[in-house]
PDB file of N, CA and C in Angstrom:
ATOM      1  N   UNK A   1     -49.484  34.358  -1.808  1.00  0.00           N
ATOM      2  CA  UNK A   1     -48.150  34.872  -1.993  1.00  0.00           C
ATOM      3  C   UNK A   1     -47.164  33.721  -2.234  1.00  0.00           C
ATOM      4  N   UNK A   2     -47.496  32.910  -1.487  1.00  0.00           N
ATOM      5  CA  UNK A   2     -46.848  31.464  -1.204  1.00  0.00           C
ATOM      6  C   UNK A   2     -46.392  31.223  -2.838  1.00  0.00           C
ATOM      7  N   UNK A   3     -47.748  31.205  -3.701  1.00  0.00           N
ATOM      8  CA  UNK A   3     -47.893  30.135  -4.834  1.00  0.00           C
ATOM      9  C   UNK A   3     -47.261  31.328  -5.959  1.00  0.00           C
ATOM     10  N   UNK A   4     -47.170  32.387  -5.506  1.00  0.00           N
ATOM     11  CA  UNK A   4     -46.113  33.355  -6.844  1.00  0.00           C
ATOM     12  C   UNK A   4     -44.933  33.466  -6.648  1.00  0.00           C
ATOM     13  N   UNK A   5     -44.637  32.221  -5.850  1.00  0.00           N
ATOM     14  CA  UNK A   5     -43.086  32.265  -5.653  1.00  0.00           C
ATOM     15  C   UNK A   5     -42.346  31.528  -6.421  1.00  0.00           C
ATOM     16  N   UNK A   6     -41.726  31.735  -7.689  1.00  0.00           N
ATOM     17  CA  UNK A   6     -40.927  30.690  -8.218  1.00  0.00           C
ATOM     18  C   UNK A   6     -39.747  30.042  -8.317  1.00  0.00           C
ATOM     19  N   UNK A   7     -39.357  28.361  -9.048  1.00  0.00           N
ATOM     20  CA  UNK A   7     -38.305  27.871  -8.261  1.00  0.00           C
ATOM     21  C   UNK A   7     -37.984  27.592  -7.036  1.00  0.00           C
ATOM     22  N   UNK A   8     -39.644  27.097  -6.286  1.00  0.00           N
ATOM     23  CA  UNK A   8     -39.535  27.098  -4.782  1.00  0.00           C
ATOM     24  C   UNK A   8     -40.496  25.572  -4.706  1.00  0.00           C
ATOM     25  N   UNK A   9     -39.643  24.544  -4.343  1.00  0.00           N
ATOM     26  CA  UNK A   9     -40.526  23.057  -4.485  1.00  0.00           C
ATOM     27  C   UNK A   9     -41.627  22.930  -4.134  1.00  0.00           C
ATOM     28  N   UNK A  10     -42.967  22.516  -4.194  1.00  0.00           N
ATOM     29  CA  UNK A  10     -44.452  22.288  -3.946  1.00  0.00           C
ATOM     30  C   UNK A  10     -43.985  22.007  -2.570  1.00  0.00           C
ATOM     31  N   UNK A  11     -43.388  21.042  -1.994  1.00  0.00           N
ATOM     32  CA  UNK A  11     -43.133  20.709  -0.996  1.00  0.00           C
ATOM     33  C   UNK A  11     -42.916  21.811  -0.289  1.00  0.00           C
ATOM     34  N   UNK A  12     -41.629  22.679   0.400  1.00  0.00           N
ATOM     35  CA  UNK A  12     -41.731  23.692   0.910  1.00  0.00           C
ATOM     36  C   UNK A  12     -43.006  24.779   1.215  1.00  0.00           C
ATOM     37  N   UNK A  13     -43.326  25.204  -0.401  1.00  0.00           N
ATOM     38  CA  UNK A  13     -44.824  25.968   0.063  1.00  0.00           C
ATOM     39  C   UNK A  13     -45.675  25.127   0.448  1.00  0.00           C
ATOM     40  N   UNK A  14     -46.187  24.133  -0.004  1.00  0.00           N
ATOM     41  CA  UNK A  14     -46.917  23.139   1.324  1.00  0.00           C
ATOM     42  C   UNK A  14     -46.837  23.423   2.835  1.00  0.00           C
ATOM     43  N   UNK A  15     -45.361  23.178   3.331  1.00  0.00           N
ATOM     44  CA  UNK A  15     -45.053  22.833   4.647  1.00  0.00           C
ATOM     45  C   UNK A  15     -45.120  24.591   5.149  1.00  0.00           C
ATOM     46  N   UNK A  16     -44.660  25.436   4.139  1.00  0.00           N
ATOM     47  CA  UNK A  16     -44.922  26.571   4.917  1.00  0.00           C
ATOM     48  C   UNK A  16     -46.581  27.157   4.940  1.00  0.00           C
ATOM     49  N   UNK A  17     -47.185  27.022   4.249  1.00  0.00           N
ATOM     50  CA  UNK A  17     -48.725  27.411   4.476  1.00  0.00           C
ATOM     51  C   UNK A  17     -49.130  26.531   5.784  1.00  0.00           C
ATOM     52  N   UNK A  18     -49.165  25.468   5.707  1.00  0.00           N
ATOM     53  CA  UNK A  18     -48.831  24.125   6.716  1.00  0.00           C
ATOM     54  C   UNK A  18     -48.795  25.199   8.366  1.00  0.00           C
ATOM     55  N   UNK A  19     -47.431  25.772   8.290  1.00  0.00           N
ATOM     56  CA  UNK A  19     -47.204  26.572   9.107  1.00  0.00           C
ATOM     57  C   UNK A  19     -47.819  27.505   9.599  1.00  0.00           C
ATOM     58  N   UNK A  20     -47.947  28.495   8.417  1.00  0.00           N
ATOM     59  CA  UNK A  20     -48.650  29.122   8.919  1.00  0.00           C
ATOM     60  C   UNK A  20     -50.423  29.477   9.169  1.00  0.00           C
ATOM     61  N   UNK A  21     -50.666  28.180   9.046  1.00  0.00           N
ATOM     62  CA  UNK A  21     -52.177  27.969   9.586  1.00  0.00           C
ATOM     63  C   UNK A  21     -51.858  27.367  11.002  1.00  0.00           C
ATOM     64  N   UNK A  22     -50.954  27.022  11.444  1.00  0.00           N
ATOM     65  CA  UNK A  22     -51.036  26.030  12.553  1.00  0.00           C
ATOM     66  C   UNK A  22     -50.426  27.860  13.575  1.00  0.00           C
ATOM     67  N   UNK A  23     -49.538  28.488  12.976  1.00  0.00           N
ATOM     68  CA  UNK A  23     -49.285  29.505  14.011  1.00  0.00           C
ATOM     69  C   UNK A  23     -50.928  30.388  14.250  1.00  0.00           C
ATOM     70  N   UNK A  24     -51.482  30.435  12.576  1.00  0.00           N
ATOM     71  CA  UNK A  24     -52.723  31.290  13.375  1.00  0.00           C
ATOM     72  C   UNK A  24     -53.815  30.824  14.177  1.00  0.00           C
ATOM     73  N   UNK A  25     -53.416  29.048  14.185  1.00  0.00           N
ATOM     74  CA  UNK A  25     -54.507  28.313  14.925  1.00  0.00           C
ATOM     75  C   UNK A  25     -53.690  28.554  16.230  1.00  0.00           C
ATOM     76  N   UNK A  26     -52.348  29.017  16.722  1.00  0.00           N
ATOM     77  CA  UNK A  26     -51.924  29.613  17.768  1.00  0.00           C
ATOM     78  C   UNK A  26     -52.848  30.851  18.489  1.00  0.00           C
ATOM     79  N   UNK A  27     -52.664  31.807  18.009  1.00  0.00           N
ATOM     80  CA  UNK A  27     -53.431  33.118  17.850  1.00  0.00           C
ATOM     81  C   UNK A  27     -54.994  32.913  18.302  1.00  0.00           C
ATOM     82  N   UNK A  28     -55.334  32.194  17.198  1.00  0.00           N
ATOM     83  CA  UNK A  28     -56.426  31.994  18.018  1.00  0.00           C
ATOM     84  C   UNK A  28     -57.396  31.324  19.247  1.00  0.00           C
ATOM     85  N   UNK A  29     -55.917  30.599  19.559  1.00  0.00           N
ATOM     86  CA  UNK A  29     -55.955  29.858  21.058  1.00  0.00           C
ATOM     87  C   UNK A  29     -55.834  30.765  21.702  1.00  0.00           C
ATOM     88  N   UNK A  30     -55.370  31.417  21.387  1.00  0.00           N
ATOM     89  CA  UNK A  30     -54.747  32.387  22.653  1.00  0.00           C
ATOM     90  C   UNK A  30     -55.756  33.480  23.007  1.00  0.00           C
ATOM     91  N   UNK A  31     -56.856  34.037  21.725  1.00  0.00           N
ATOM     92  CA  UNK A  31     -57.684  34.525  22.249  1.00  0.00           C
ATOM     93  C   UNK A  31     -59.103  33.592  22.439  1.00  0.00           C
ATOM     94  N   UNK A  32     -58.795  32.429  22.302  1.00  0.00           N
ATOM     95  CA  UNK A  32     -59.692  31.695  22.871  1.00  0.00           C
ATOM     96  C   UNK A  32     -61.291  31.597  21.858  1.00  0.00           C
ATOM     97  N   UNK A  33     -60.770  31.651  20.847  1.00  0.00           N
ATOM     98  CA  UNK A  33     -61.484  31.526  19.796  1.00  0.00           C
ATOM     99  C   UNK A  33     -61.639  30.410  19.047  1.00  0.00           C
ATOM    100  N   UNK A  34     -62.197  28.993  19.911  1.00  0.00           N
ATOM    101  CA  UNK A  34     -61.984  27.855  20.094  1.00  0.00           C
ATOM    102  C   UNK A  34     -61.689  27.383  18.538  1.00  0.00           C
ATOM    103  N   UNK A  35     -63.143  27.594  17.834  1.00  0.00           N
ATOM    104  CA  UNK A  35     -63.745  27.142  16.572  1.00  0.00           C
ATOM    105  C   UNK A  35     -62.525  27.770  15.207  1.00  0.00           C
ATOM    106  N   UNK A  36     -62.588  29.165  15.713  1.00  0.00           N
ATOM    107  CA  UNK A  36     -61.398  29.325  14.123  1.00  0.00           C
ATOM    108  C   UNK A  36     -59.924  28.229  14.825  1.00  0.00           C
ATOM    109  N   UNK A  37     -59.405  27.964  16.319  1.00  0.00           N
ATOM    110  CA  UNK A  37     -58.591  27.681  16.226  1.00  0.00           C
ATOM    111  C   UNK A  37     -58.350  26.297  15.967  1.00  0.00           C
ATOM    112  N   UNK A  38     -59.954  25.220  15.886  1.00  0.00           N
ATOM    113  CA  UNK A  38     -59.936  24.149  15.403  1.00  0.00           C
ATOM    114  C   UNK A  38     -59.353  24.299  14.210  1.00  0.00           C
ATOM    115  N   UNK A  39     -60.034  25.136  13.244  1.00  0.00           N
ATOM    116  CA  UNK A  39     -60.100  24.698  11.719  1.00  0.00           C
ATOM    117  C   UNK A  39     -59.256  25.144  11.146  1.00  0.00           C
ATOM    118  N   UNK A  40     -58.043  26.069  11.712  1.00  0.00           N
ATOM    119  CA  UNK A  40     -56.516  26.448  11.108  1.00  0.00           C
ATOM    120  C   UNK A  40     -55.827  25.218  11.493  1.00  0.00           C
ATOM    121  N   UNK A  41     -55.579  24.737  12.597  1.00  0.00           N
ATOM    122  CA  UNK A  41     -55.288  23.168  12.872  1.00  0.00           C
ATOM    123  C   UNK A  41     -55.680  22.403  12.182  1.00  0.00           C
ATOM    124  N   UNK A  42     -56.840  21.964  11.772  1.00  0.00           N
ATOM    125  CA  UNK A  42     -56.804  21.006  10.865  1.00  0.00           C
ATOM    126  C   UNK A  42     -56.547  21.468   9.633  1.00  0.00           C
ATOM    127  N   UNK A  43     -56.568  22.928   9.109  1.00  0.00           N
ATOM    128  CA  UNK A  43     -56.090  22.907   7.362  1.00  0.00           C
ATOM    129  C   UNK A  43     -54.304  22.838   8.107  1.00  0.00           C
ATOM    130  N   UNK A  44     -54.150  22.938   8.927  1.00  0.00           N
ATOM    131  CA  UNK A  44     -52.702  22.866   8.763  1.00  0.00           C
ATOM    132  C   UNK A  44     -51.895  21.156   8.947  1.00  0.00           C
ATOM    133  N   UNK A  45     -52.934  20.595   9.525  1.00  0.00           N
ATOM    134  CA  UNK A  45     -52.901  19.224   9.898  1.00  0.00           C
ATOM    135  C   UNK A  45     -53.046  18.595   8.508  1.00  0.00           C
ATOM    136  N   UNK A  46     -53.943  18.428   7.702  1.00  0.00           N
ATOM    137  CA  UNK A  46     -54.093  17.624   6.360  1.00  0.00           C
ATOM    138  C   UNK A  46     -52.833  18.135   5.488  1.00  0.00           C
ATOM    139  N   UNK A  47     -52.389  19.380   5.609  1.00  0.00           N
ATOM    140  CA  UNK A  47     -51.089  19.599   4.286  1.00  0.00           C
ATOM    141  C   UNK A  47     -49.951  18.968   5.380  1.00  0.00           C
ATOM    142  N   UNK A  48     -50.188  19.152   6.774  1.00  0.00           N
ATOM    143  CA  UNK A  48     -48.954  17.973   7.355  1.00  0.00           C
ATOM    144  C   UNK A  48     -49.006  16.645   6.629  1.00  0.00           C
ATOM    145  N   UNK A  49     -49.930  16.301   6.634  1.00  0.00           N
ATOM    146  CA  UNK A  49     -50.487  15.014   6.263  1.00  0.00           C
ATOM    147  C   UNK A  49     -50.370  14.591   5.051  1.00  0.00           C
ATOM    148  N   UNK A  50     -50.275  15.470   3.944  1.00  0.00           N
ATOM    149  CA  UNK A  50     -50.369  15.576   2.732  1.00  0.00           C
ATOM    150  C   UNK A  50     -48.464  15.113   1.710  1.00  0.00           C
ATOM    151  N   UNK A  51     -47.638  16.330   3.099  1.00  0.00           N
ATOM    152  CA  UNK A  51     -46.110  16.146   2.938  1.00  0.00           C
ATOM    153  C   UNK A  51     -45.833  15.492   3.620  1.00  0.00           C
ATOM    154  N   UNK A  52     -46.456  14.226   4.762  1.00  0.00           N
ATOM    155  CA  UNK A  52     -45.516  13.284   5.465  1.00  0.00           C
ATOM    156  C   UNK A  52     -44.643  13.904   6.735  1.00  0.00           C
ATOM    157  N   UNK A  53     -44.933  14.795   7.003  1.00  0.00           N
ATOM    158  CA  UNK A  53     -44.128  15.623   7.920  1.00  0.00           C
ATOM    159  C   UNK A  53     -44.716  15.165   9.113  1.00  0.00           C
ATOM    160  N   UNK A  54     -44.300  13.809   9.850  1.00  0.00           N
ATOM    161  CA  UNK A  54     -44.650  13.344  10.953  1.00  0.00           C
ATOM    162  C   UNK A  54     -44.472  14.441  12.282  1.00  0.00           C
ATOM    163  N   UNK A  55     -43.124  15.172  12.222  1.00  0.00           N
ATOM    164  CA  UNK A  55     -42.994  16.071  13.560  1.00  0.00           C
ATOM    165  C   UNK A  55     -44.235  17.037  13.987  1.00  0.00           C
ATOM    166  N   UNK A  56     -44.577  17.410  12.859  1.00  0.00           N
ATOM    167  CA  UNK A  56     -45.513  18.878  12.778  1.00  0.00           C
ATOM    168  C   UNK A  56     -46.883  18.182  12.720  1.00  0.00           C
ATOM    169  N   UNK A  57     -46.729  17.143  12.144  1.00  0.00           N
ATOM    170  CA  UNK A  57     -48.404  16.658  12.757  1.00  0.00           C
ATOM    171  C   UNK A  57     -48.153  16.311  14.199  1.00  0.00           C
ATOM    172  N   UNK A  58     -47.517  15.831  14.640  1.00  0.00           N
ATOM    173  CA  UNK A  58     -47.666  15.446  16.240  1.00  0.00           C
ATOM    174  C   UNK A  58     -48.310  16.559  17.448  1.00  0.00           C
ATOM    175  N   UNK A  59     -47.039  17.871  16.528  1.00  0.00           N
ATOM    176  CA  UNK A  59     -47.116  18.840  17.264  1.00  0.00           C
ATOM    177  C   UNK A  59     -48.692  19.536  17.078  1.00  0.00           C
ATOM    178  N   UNK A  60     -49.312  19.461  15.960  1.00  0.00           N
ATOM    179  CA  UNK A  60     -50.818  19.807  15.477  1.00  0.00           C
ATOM    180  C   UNK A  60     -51.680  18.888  16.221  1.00  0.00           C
ATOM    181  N   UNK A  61     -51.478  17.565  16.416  1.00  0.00           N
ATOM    182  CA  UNK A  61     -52.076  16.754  17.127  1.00  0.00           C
ATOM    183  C   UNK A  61     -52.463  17.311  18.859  1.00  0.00           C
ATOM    184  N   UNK A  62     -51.280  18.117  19.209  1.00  0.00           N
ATOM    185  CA  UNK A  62     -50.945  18.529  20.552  1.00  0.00           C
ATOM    186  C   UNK A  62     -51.724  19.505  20.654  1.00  0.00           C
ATOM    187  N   UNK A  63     -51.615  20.396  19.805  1.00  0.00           N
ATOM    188  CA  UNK A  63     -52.343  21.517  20.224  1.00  0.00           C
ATOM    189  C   UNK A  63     -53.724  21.490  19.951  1.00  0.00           C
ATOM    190  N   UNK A  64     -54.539  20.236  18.918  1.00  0.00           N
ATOM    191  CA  UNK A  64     -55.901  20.325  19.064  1.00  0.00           C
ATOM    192  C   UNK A  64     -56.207  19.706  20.585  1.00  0.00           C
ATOM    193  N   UNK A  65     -55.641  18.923  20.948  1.00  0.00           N
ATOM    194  CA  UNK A  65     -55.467  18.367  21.966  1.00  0.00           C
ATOM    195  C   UNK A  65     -55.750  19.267  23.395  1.00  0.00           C
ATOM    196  N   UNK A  66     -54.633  20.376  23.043  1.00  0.00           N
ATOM    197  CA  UNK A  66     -54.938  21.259  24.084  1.00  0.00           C
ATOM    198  C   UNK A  66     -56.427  22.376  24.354  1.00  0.00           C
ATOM    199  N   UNK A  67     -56.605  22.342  23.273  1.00  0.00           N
ATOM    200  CA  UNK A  67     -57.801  23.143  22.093  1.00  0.00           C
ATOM    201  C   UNK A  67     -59.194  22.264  23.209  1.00  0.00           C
ATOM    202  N   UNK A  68     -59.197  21.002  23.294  1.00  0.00           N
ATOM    203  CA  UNK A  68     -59.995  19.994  23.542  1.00  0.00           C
ATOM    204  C   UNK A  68     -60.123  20.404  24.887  1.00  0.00           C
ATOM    205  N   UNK A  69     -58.902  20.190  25.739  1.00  0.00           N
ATOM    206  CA  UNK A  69     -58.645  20.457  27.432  1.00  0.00           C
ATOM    207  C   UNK A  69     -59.613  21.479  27.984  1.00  0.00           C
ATOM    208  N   UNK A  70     -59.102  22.713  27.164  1.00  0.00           N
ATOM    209  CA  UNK A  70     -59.242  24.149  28.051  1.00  0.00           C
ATOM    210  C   UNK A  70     -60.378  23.899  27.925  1.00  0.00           C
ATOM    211  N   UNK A  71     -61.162  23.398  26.573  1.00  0.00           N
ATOM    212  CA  UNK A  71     -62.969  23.437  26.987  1.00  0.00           C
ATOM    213  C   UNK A  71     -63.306  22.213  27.304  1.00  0.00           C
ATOM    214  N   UNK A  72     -62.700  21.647  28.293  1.00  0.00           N
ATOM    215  CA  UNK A  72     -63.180  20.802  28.694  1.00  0.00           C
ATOM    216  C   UNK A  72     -64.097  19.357  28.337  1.00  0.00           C
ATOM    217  N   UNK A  73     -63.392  19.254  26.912  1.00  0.00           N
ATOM    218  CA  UNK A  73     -63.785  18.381  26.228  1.00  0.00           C
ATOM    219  C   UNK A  73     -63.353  16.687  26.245  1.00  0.00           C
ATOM    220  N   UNK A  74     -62.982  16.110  27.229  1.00  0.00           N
ATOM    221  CA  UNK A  74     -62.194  15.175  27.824  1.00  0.00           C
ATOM    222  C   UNK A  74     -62.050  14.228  26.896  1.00  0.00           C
ATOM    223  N   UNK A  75     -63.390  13.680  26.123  1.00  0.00           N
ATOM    224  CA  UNK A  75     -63.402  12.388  25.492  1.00  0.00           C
ATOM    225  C   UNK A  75     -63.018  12.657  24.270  1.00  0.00           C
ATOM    226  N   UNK A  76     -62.503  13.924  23.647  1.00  0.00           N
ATOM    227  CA  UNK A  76     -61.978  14.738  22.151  1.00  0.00           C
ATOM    228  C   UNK A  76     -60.645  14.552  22.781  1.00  0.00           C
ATOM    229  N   UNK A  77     -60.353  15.346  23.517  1.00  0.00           N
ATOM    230  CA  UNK A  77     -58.610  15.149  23.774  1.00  0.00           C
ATOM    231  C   UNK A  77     -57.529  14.177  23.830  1.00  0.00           C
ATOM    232  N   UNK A  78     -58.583  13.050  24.645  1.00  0.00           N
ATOM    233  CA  UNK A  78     -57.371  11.727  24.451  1.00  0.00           C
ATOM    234  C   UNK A  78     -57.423  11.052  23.313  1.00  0.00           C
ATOM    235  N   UNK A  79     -57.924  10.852  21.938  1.00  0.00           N
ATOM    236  CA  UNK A  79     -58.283   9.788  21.301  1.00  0.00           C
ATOM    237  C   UNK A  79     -58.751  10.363  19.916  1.00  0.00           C
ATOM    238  N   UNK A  80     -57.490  11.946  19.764  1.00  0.00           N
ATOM    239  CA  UNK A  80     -57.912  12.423  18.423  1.00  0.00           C
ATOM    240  C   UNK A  80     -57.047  11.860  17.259  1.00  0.00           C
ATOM    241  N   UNK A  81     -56.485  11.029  17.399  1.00  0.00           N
ATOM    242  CA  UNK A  81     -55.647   9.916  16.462  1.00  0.00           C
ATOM    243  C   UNK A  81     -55.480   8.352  16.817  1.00  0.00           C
ATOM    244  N   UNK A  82     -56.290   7.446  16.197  1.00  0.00           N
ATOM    245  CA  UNK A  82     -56.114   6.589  17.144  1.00  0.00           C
ATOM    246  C   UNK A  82     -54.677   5.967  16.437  1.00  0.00           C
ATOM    247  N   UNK A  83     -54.523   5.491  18.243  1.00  0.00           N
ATOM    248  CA  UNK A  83     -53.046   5.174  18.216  1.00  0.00           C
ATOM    249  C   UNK A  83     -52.274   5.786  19.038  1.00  0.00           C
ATOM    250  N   UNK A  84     -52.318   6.692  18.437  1.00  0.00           N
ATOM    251  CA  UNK A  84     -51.547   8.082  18.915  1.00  0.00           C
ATOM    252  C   UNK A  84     -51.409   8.750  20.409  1.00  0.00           C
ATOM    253  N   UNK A  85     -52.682   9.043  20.785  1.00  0.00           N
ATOM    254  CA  UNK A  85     -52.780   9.307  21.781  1.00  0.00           C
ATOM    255  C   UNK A  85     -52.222   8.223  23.198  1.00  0.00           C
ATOM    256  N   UNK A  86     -51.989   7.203  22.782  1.00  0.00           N
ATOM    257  CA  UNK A  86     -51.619   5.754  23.684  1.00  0.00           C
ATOM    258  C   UNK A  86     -50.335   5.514  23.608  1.00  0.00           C
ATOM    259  N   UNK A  87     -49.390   6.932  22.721  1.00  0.00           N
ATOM    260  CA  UNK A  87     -47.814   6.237  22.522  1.00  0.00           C
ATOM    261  C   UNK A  87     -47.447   6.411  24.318  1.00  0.00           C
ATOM    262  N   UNK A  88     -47.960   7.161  24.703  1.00  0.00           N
ATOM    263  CA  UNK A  88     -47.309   7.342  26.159  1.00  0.00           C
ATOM    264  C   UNK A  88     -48.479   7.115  27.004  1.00  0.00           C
ATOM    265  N   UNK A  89     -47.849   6.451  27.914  1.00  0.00           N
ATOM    266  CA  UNK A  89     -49.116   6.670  29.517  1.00  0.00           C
ATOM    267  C   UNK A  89     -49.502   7.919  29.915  1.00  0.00           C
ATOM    268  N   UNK A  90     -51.184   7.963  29.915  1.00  0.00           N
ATOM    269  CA  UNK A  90     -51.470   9.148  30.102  1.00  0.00           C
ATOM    270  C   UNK A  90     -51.789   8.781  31.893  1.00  0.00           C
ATOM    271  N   UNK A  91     -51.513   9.812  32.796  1.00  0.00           N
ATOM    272  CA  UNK A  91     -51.034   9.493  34.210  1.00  0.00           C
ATOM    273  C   UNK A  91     -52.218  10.222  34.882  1.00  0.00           C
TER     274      UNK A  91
END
């Protein structure tokens, strides 16, 4: 639907598909549907990645992150960007 929209910058539909893979990688956290909610995160993570949109990758960063936690995946959660994960003390 995104792409029959015209007079609407690549950029924008980027960042909104962007979006809305990262809300249904929500959804599917929530029903705990680990695996689809990896892989809406990451298609939503690479078009972050793609437009430079540092905020919304962070926030994609966070929630695979959390994705990692609930199953108890310890050594996935801290160290899924390197760098990244070390901007703050983890306590």
């Amino acid at each position: 639907m995104l792409n029959q929209i015209e007079n609407v910058p690549e950029e924008w539909r980027g960042k909104a598909k962007a979006s809305t893979y990262h809300q249904l990688g929500m959804v599917a956290q929530e029903q705990r549907e680990w695996a689809t909610a990896v892989s809406h995160y990451n298609q939503a993570l690479a078009l972050f990645i793609e437009f430079n949109d540092r905020y919304n990758q962070a926030g994609t960063y966070h929630q695979l992150g959390m994705v990692a936690q609930e199953q108890r995946e310890w050594a996935t959660a801290v160290p899924l960007q390197p760098g990244v994960g070390y901007l703050y003390r983890i306590q």
